[in-house]
Protein backbone atom coordinates (compact mmCIF):
# COMPACT_ATOMS: atom_id res chain seq x y z
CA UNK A 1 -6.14 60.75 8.97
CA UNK A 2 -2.86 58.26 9.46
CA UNK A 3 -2.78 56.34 12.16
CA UNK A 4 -0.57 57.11 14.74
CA UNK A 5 1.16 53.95 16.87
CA UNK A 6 2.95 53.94 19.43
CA UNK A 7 6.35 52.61 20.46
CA UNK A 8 4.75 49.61 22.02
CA UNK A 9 2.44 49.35 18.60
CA UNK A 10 -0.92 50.61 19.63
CA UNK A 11 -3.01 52.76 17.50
CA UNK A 12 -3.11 56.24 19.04
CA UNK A 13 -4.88 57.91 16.54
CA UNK A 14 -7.96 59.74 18.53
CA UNK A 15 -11.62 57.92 18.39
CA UNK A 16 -14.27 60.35 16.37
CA UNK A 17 -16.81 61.87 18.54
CA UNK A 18 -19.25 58.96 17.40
CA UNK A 19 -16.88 56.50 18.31
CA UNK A 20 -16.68 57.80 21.83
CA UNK A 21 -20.52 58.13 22.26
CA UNK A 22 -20.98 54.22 21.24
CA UNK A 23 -18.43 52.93 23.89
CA UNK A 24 -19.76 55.18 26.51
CA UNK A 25 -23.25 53.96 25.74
CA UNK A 26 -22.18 50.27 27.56
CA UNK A 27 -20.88 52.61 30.55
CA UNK A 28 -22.61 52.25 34.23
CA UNK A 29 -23.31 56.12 35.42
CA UNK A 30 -20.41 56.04 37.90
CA UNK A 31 -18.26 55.26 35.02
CA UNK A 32 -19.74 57.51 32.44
CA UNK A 33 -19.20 60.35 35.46
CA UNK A 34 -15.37 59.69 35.94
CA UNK A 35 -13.67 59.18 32.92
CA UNK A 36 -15.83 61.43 30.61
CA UNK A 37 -16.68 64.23 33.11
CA UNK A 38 -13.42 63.91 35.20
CA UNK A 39 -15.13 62.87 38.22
CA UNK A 40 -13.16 60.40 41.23
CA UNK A 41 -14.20 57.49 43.01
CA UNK A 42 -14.40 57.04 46.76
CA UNK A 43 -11.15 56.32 48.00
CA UNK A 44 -10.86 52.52 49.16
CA UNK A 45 -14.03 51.47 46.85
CA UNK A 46 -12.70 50.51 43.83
CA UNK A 47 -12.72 46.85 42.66
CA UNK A 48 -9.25 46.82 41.13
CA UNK A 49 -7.60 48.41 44.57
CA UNK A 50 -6.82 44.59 46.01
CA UNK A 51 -6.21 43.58 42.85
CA UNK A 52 -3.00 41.50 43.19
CA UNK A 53 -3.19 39.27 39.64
CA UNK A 54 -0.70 39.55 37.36
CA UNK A 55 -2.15 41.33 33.81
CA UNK A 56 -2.48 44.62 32.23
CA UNK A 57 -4.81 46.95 33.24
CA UNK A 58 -6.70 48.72 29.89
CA UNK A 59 -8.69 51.94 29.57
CA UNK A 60 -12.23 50.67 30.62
CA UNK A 61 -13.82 53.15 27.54
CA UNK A 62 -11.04 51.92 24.66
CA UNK A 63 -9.33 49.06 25.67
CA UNK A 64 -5.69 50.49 25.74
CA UNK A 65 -3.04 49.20 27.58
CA UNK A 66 -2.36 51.48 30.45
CA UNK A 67 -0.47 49.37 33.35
CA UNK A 68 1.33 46.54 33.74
CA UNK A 69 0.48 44.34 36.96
CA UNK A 70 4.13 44.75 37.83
CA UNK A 71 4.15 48.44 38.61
CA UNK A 72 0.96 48.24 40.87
CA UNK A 73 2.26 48.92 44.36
CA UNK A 74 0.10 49.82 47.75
CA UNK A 75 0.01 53.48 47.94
CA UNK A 76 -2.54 53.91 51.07
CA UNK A 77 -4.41 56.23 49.30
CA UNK A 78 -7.24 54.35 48.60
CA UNK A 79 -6.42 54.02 44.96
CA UNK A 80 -4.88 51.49 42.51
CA UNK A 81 -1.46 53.23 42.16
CA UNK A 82 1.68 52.62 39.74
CA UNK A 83 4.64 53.65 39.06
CA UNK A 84 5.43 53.06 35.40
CA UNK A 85 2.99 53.03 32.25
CA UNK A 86 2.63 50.39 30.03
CA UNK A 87 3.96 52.54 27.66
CA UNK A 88 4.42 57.04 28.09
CA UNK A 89 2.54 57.05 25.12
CA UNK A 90 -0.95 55.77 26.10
CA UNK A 91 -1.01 58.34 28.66
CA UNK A 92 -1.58 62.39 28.12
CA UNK A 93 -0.98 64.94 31.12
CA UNK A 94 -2.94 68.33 31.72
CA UNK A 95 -2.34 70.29 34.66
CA UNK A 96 -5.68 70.51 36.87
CA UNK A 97 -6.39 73.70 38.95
CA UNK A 98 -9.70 72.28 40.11
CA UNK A 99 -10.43 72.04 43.74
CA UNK A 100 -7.74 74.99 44.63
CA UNK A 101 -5.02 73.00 43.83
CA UNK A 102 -2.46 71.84 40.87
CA UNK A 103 -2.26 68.76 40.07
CA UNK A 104 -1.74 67.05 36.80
CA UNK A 105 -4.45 64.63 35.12
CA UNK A 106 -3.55 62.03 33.55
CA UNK A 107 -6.17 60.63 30.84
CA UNK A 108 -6.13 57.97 27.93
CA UNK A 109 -4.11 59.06 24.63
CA UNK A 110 -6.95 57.15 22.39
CA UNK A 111 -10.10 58.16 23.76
CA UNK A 112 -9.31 61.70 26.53
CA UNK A 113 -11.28 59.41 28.98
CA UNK A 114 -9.90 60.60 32.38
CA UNK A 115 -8.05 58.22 34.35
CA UNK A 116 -6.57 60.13 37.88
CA UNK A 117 -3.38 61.96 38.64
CA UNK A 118 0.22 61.75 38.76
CA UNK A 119 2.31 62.78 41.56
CA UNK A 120 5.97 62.84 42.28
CA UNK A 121 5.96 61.05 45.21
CA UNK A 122 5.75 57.60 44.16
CA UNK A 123 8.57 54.66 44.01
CA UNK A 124 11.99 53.80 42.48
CA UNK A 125 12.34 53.87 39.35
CA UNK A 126 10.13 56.90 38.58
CA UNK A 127 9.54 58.56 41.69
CA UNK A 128 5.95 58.62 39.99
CA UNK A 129 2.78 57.89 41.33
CA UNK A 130 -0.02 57.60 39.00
CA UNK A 131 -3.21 57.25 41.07
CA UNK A 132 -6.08 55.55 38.93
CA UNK A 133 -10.02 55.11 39.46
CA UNK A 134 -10.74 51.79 39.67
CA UNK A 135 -13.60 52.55 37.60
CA UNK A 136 -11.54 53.86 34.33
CA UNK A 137 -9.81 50.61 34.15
CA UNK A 138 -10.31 46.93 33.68
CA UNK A 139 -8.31 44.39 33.79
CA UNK A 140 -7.02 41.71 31.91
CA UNK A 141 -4.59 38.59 32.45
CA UNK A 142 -1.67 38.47 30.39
């Protein structure tokens, strides 16, 4: 299988199944419930919601860039929110009809870990709001 990178010049190309199960092995059970079963995190809980360093924030399973510090804003939702990927890429969309309602998912390109949601009701310049489980995520200074 060719790789497949991205405009910013991360590999893409999808981690095998055994892959996946050795990352997920160093995953706490809170973790291992929200980005591989889709779960969410208690609104105003997550470590990276105060965050206010400047960095990139990386999928927590595969380490790839996600966010940029610089489109982190203060949503009130309870959730570290952003406006603007690190790169459209690194991020896949599925619509959701769980819970009675559609919404779209958003989850990592690389590994399908699940990351949140992204609604239209977010900031200039996208209008997007991509709301992320602290727990999917860490961060990094740049």
């Amino acid at each position: 299988m060719s790789a497949h990178i991205s405009a910013s010049g991360y590999d893409l190309t999808p981690l095998l199944e055994k892959e996946k199960q050795e990352k997920s092995a160093n995953l706490t059970a809170e973790e291992k419930r929200v980005l591989l079963n889709q779960g969410t995190e208690a609104p105003f809980c997550g470590g990276l919601l105060d965050n206010k360093e400047s960095g990139v924030y990386d999928c927590k399973l595969c380490t790839l860039p996600l966010f940029r510090s610089a489109s982190k804003f203060d949503s009130g939702t309870g959730w570290p929110s952003f406006h603007t990927p690190f790169d459209p890429e690194h991020i896949r969309e599925l619509h959701d009809h769980a819970h009675g309602m559609t919404r779209i998912e958003i989850r990592c390109a690389r590994c399908d870990g699940h990351l949140g949601h992204v609604f239209p009701d977010g900031p200039p310049p996208t209008g997007q709001r991509y709301c992320l489980n602290s727990v999917s995520m860490t961060f990094r200074v740049e």
